[in-house]
Protein backbone atom coordinates (compact mmCIF):
# COMPACT_ATOMS: atom_id res chain seq x y z
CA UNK A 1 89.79 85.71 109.91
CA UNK A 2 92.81 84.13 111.94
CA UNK A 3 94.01 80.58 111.18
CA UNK A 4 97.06 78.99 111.79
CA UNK A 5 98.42 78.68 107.88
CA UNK A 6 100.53 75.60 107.34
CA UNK A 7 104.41 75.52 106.99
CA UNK A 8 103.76 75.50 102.92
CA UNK A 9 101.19 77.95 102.74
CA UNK A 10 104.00 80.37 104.31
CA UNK A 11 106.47 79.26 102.35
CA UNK A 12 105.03 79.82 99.09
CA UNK A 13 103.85 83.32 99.99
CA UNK A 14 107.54 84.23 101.36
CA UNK A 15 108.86 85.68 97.77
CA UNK A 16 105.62 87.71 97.31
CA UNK A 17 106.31 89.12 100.80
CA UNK A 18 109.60 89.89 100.40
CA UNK A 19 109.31 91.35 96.80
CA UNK A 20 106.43 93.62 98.51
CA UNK A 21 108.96 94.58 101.19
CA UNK A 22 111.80 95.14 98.22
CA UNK A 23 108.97 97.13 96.27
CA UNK A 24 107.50 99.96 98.89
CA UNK A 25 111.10 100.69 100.25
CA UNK A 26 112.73 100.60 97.05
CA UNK A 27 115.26 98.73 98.69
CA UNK A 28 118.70 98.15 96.61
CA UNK A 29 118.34 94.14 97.49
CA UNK A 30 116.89 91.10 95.46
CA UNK A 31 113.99 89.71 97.44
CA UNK A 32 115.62 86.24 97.35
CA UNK A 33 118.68 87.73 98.97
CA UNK A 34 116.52 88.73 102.05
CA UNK A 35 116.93 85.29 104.12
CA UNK A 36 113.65 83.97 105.59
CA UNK A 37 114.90 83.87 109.16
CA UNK A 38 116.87 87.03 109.87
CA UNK A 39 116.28 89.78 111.37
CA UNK A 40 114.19 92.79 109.59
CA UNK A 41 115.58 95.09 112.27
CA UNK A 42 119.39 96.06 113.09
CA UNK A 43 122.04 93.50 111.43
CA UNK A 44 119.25 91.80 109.03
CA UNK A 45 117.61 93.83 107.12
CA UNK A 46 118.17 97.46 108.73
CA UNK A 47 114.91 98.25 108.51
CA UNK A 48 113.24 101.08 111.05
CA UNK A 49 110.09 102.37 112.40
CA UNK A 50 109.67 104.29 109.15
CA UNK A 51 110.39 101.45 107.14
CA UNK A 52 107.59 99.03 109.26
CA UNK A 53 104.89 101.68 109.10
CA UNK A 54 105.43 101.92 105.14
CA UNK A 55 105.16 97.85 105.08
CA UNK A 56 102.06 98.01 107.39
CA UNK A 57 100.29 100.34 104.41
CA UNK A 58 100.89 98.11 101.97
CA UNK A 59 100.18 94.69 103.47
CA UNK A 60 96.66 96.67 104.38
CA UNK A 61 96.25 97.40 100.94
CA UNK A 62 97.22 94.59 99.72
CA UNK A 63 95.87 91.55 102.05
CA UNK A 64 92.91 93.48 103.16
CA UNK A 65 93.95 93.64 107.33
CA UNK A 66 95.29 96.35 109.09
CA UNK A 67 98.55 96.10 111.31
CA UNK A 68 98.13 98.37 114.77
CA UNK A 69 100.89 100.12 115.93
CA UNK A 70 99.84 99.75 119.31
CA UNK A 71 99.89 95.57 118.57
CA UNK A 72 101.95 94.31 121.62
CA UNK A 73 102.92 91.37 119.00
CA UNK A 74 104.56 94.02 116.56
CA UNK A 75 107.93 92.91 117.69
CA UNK A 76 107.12 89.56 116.73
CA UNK A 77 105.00 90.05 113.83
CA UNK A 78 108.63 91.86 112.28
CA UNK A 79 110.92 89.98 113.85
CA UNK A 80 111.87 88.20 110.33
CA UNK A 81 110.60 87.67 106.49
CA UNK A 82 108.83 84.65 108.01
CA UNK A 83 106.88 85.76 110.91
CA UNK A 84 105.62 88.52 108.99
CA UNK A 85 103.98 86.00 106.39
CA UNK A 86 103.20 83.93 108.59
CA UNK A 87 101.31 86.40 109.99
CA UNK A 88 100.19 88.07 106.64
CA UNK A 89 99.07 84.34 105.77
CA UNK A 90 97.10 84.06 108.76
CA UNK A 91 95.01 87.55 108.68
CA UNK A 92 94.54 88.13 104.96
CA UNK A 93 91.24 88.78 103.46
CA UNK A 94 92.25 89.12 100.02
């Protein structure tokens, strides 16, 4: 099931993403701290390939889709908090 969700539909699923994110990496960070638009990777978030394959587990779990590693978008798809529920918004079963 891919659809292109709306600008609202992503913005009112960004805090559940990011407390998710906040959640399965026990990160030491509100989930309203982590801005929409930054980067999950280097000077955003810090996150790493560990950290991604964690989040990819539980967005499966929890949205009902699986994220490939070998998905040439991954680098988009993780780029920020809001291409990744954008993307979660546009896959999800559940």
């Amino acid at each position: 099931m891919s659809q292109t969700p709306t600008p609202e539909i992503v913005e009112a699923l960004l805090p559940e993403v990011a407390e998710l994110i906040v959640t399965a990496l026990n990160l030491d960070v509100a989930p309203a701290e982590i801005e929409a638009d930054a980067p999950l990777f280097g000077d955003g978030l810090g996150l790493d390939s560990i950290d991604v394959l964690e989040i990819a587990l539980v967005i499966s779990k929890r949205y009902g889709f699986q994220l490939k590693s070998d998905n040439e978008d991954n680098i988009r798809i993780f780029s920020s908090l809001r291409a990744l529920t954008a993307h979660i918004a546009s896959q999800r079963t559940k």
